[in-house]
PDB file of N, CA and C in Angstrom:
ATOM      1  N   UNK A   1      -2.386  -9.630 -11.639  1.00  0.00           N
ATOM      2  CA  UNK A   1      -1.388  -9.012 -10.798  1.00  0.00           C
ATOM      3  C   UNK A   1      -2.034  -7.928  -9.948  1.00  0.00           C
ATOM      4  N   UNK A   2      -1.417  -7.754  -8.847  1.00  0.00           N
ATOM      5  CA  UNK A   2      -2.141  -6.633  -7.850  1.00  0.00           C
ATOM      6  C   UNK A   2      -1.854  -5.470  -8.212  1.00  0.00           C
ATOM      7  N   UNK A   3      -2.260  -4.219  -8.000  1.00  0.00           N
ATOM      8  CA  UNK A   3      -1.899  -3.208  -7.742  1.00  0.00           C
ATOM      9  C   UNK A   3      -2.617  -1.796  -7.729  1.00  0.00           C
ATOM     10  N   UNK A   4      -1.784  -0.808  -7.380  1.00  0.00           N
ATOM     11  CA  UNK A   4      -3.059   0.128  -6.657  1.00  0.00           C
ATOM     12  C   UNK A   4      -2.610   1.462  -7.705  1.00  0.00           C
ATOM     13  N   UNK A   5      -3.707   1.918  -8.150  1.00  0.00           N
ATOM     14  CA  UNK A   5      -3.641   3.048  -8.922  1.00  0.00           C
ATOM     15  C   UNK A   5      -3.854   4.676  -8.436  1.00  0.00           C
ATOM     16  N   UNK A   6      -3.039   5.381  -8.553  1.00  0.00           N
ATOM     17  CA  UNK A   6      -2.925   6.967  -8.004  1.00  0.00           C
ATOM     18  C   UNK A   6      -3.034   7.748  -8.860  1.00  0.00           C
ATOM     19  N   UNK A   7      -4.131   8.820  -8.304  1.00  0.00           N
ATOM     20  CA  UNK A   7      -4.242  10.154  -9.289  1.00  0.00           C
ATOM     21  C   UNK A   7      -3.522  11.624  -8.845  1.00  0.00           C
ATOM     22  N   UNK A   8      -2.486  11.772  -9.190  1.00  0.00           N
ATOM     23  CA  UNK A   8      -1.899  13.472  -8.826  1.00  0.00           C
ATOM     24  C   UNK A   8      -3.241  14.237  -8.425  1.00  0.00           C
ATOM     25  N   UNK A   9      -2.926  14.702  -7.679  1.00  0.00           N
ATOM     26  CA  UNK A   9      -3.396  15.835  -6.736  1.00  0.00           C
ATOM     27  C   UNK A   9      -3.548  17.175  -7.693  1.00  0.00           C
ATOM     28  N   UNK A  10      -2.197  17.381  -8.281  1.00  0.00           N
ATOM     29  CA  UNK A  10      -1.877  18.643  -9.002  1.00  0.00           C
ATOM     30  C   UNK A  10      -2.459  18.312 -10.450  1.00  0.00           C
ATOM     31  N   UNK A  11      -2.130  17.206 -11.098  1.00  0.00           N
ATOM     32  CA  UNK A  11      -2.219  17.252 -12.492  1.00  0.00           C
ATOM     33  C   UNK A  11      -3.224  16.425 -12.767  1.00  0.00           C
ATOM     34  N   UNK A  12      -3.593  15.176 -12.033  1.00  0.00           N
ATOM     35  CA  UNK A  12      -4.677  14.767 -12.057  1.00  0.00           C
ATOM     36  C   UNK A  12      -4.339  13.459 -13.400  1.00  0.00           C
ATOM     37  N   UNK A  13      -2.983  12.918 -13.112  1.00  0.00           N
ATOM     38  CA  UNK A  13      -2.314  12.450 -14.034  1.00  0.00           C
ATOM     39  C   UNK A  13      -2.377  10.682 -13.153  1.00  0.00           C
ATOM     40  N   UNK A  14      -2.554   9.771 -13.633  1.00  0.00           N
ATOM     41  CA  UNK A  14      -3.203   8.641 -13.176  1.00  0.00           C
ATOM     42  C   UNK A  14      -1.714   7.678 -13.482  1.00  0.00           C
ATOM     43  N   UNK A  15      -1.567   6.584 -12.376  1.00  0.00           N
ATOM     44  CA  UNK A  15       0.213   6.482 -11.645  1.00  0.00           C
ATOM     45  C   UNK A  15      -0.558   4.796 -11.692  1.00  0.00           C
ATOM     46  N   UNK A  16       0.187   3.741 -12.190  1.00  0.00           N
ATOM     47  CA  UNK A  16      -0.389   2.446 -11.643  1.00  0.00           C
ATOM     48  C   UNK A  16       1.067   1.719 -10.794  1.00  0.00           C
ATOM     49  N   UNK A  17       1.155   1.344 -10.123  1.00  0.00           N
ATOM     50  CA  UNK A  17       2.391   0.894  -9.529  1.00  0.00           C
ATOM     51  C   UNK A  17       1.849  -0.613  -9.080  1.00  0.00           C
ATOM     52  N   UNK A  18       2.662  -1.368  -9.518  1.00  0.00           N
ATOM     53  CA  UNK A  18       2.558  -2.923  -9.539  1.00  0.00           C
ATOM     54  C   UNK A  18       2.852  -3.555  -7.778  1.00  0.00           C
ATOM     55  N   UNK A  19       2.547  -4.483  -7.429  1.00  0.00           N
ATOM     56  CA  UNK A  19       2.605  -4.907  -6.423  1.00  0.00           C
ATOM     57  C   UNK A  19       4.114  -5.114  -5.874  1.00  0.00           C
ATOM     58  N   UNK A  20       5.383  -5.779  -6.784  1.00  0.00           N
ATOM     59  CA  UNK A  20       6.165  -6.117  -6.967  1.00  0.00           C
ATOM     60  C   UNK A  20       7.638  -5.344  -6.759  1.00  0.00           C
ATOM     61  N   UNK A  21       6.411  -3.568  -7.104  1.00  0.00           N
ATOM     62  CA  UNK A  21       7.477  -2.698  -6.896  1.00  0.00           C
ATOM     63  C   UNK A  21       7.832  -2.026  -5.432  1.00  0.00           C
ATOM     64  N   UNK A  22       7.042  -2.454  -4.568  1.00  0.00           N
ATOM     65  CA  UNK A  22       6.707  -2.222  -3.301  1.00  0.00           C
ATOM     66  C   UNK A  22       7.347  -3.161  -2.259  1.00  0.00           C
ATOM     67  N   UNK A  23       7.986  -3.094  -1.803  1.00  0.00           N
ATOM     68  CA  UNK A  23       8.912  -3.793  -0.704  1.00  0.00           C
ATOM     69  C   UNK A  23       8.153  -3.446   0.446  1.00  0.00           C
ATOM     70  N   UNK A  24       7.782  -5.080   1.301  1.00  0.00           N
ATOM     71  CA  UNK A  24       7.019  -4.834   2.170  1.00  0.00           C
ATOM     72  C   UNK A  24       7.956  -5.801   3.436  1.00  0.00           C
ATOM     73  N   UNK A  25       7.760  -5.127   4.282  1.00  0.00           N
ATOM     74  CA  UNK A  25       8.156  -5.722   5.269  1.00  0.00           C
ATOM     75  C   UNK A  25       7.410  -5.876   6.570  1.00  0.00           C
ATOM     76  N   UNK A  26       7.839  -7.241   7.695  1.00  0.00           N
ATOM     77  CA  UNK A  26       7.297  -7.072   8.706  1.00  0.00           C
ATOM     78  C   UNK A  26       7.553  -6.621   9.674  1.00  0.00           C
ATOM     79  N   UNK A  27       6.240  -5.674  10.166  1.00  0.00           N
ATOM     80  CA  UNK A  27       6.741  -4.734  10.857  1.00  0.00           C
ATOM     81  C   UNK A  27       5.979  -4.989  12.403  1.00  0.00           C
ATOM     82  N   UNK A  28       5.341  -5.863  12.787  1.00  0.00           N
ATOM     83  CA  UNK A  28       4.995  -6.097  13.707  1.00  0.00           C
ATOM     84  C   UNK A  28       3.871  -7.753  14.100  1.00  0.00           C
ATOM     85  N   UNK A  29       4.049  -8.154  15.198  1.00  0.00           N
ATOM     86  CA  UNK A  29       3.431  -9.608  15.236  1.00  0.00           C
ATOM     87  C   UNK A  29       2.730  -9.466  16.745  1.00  0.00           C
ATOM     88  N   UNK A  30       1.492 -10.055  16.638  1.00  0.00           N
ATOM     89  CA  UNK A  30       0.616 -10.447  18.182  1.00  0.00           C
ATOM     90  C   UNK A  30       0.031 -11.578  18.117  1.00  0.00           C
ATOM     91  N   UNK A  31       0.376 -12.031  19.377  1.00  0.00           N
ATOM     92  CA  UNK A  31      -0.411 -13.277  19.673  1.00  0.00           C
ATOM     93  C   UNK A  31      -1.556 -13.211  19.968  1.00  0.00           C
ATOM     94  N   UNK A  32      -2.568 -13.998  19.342  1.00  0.00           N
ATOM     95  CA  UNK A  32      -3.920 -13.901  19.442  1.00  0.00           C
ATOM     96  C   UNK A  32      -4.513 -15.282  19.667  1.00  0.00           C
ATOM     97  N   UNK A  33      -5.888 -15.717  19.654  1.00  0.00           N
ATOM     98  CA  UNK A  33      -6.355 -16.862  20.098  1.00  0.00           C
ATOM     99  C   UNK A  33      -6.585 -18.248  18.890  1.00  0.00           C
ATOM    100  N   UNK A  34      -6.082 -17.324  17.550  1.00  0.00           N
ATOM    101  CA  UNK A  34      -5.807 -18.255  16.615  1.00  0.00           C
ATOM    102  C   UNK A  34      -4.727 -18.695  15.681  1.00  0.00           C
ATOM    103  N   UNK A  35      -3.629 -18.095  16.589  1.00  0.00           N
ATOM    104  CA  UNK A  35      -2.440 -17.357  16.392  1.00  0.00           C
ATOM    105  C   UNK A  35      -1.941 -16.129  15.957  1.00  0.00           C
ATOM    106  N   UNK A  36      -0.931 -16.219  15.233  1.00  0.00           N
ATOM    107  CA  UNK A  36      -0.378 -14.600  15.076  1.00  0.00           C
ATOM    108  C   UNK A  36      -0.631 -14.121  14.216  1.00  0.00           C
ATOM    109  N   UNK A  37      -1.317 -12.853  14.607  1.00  0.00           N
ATOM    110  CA  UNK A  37      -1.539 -11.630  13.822  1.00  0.00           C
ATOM    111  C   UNK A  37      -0.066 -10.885  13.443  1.00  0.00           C
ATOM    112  N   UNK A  38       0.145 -10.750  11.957  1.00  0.00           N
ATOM    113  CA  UNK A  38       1.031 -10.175  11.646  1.00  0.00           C
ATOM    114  C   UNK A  38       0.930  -8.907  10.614  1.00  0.00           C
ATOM    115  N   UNK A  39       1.488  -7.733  10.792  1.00  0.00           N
ATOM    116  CA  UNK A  39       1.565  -6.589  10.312  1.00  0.00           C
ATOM    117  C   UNK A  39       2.356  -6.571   9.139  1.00  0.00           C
ATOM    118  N   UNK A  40       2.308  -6.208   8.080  1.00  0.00           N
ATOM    119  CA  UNK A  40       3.354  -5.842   7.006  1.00  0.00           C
ATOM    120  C   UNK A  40       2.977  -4.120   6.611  1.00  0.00           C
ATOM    121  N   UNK A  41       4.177  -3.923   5.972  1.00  0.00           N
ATOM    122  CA  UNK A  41       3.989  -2.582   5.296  1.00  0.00           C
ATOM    123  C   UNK A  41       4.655  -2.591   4.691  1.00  0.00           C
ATOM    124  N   UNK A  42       4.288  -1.406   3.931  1.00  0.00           N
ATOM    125  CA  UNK A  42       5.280  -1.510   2.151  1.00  0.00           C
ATOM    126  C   UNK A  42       5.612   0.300   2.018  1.00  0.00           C
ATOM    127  N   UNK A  43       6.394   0.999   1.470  1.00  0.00           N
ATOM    128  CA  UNK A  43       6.289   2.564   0.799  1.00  0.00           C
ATOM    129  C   UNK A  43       6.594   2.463  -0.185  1.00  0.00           C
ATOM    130  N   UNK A  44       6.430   3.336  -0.690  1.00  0.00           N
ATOM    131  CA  UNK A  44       6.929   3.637  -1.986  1.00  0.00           C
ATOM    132  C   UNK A  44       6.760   4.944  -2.590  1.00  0.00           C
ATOM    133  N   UNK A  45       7.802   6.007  -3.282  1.00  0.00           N
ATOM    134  CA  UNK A  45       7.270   7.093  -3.452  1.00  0.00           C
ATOM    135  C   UNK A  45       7.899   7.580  -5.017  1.00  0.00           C
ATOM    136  N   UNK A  46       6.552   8.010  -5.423  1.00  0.00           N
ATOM    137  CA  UNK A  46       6.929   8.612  -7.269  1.00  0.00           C
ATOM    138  C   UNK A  46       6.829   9.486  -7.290  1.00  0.00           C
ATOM    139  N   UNK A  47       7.249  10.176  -8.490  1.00  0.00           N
ATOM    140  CA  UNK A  47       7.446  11.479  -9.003  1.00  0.00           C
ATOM    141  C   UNK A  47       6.463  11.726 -10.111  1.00  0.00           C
ATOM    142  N   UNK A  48       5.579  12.454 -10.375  1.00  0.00           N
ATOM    143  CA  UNK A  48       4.662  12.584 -10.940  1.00  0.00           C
ATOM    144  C   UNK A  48       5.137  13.491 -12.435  1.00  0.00           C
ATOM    145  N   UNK A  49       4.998  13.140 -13.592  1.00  0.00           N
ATOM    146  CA  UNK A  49       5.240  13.811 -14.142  1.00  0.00           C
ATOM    147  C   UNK A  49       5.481  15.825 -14.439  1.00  0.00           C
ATOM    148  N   UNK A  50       4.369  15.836 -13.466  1.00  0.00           N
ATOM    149  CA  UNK A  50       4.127  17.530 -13.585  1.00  0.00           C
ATOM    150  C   UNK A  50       5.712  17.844 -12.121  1.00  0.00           C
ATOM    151  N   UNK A  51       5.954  16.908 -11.373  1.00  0.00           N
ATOM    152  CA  UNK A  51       6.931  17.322 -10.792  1.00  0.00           C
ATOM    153  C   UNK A  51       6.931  17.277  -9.448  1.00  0.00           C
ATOM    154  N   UNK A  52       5.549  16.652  -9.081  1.00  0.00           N
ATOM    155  CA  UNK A  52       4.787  16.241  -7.760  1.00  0.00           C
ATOM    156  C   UNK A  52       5.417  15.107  -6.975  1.00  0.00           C
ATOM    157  N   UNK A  53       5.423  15.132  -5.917  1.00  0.00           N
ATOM    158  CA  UNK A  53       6.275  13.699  -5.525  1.00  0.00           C
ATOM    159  C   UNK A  53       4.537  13.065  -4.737  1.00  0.00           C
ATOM    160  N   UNK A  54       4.563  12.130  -5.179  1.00  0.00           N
ATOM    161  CA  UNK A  54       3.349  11.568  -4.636  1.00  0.00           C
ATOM    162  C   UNK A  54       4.419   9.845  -3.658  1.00  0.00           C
ATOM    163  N   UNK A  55       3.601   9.747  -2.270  1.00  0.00           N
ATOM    164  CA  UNK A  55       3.583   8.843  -1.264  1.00  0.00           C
ATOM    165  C   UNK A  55       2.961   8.324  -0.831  1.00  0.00           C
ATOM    166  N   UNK A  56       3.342   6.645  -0.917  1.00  0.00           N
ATOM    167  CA  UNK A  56       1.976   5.816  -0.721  1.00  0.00           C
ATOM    168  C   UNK A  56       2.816   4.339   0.272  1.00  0.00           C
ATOM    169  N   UNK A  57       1.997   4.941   1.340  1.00  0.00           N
ATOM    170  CA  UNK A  57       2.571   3.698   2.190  1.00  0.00           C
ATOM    171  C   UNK A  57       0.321   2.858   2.740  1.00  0.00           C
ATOM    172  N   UNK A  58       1.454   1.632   2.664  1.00  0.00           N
ATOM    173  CA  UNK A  58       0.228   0.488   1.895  1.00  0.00           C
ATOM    174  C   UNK A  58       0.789  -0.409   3.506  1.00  0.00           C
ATOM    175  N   UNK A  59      -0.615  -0.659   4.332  1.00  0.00           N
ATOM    176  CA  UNK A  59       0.143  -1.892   5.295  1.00  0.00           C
ATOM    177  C   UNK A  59      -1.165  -3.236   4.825  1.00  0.00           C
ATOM    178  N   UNK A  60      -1.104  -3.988   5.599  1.00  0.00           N
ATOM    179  CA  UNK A  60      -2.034  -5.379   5.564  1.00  0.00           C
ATOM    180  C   UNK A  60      -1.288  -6.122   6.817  1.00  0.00           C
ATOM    181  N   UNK A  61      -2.314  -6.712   7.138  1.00  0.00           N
ATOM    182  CA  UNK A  61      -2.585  -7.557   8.758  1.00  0.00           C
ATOM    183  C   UNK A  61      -2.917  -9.074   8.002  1.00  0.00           C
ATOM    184  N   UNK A  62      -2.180 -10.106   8.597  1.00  0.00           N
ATOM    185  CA  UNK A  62      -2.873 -11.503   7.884  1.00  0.00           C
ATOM    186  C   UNK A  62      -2.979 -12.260   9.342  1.00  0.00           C
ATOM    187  N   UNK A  63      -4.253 -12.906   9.492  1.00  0.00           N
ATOM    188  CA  UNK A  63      -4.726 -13.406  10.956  1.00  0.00           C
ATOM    189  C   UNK A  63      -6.124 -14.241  10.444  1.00  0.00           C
ATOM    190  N   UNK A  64      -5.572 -15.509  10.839  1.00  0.00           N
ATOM    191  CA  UNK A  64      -4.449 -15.737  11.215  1.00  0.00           C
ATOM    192  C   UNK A  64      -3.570 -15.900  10.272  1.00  0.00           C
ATOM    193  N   UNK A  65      -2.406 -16.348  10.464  1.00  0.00           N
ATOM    194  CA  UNK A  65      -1.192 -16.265   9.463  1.00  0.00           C
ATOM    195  C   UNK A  65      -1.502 -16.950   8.166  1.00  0.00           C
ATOM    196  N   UNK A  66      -1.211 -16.193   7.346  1.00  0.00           N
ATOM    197  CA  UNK A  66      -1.392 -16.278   5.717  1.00  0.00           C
ATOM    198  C   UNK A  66      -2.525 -16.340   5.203  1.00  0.00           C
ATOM    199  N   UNK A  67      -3.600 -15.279   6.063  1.00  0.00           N
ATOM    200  CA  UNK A  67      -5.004 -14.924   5.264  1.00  0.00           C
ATOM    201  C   UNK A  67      -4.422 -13.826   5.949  1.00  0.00           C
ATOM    202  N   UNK A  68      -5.290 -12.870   4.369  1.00  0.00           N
ATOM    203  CA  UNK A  68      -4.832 -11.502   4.816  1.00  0.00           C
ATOM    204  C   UNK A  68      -6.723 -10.858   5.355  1.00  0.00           C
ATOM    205  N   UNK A  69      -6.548 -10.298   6.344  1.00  0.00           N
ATOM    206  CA  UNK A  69      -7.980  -9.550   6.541  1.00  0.00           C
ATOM    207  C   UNK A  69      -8.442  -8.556   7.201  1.00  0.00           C
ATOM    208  N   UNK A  70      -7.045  -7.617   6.481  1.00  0.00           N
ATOM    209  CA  UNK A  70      -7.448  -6.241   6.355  1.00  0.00           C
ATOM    210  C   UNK A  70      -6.320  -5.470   5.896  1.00  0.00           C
ATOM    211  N   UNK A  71      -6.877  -4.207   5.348  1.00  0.00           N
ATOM    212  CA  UNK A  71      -6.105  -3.491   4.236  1.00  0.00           C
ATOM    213  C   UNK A  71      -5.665  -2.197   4.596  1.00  0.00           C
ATOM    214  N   UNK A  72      -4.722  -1.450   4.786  1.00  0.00           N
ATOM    215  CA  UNK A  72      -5.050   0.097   4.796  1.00  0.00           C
ATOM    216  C   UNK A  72      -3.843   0.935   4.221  1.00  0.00           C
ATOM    217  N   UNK A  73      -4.227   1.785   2.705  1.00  0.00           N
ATOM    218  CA  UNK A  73      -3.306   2.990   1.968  1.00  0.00           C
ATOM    219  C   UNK A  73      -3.299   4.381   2.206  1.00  0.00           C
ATOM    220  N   UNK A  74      -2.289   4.844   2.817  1.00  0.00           N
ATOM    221  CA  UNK A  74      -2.391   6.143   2.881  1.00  0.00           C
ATOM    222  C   UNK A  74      -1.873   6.672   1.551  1.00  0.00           C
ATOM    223  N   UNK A  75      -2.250   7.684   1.408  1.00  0.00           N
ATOM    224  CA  UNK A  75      -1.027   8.596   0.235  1.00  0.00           C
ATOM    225  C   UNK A  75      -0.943   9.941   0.412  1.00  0.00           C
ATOM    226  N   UNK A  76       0.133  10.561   0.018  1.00  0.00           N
ATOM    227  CA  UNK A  76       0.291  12.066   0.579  1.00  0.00           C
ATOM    228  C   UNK A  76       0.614  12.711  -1.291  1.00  0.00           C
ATOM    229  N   UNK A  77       0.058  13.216  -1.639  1.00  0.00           N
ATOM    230  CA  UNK A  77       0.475  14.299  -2.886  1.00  0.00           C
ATOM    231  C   UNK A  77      -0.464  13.095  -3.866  1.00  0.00           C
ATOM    232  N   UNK A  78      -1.732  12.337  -3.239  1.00  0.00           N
ATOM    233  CA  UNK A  78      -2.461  12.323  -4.751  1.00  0.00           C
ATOM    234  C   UNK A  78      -3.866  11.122  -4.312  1.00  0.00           C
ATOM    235  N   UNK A  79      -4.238  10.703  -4.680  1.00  0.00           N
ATOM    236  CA  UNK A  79      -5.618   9.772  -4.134  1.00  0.00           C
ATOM    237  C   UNK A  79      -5.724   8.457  -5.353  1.00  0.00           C
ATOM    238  N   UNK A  80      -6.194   7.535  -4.113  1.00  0.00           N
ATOM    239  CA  UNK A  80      -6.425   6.607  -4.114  1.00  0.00           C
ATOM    240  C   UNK A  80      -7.455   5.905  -5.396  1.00  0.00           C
ATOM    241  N   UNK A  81      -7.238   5.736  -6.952  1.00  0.00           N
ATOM    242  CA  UNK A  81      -8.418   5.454  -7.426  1.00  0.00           C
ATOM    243  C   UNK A  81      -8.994   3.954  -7.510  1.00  0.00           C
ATOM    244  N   UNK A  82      -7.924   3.291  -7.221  1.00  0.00           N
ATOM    245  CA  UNK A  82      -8.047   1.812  -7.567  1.00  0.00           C
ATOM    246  C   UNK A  82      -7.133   1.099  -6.950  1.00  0.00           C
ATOM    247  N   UNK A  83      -7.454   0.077  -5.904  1.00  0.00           N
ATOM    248  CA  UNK A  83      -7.013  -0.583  -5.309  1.00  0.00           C
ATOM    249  C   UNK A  83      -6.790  -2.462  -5.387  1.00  0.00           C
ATOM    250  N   UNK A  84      -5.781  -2.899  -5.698  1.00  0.00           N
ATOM    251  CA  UNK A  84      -6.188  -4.829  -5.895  1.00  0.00           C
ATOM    252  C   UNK A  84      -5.127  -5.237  -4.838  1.00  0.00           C
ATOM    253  N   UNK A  85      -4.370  -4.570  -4.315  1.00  0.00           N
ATOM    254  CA  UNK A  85      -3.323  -4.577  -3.679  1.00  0.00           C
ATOM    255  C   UNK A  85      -3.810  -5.803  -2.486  1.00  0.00           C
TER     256      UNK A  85
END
């Protein structure tokens, strides 16, 4: 199963959130020379035990359609340790 693992910022307290729990949607499409490049993105935001709200918005590009080939997680209130997403 996929999924991307977060460490609090503050507590340093380690967050695994499953692929499943992440609602992704499409958020944008281009025509290209092997067809369409399509955008998804997902958010999702937890509460960290110590009381931290940690935010993690996750997009992916699949091009052409239904290979994915390329990745990118932001997060705000904690970092990135592990990624399968």
């Amino acid at each position: 199963m996929s999924y991307i693992k977060i460490q609090c910022d503050d507590c340093q307290k380690v967050h695994q959130i499953d692929a499943k729990e992440i609602d992704f949607e499409q958020v944008d499409s281009d025509e290209r020379q092997m067809g369409a490049e399509i955008t998804y993105e997902g958010n999702v935001e937890i509460q960290c035990d110590c009381g931290k709200n940690i935010e993690v918005n996750h997009l992916f590009w699949e091009y052409p359609e239904g290979v994915e080939n390329h990745k990118e997680t932001e997060v705000s209130g904690g970092t990135v340790v592990e990624n399968t997403l």
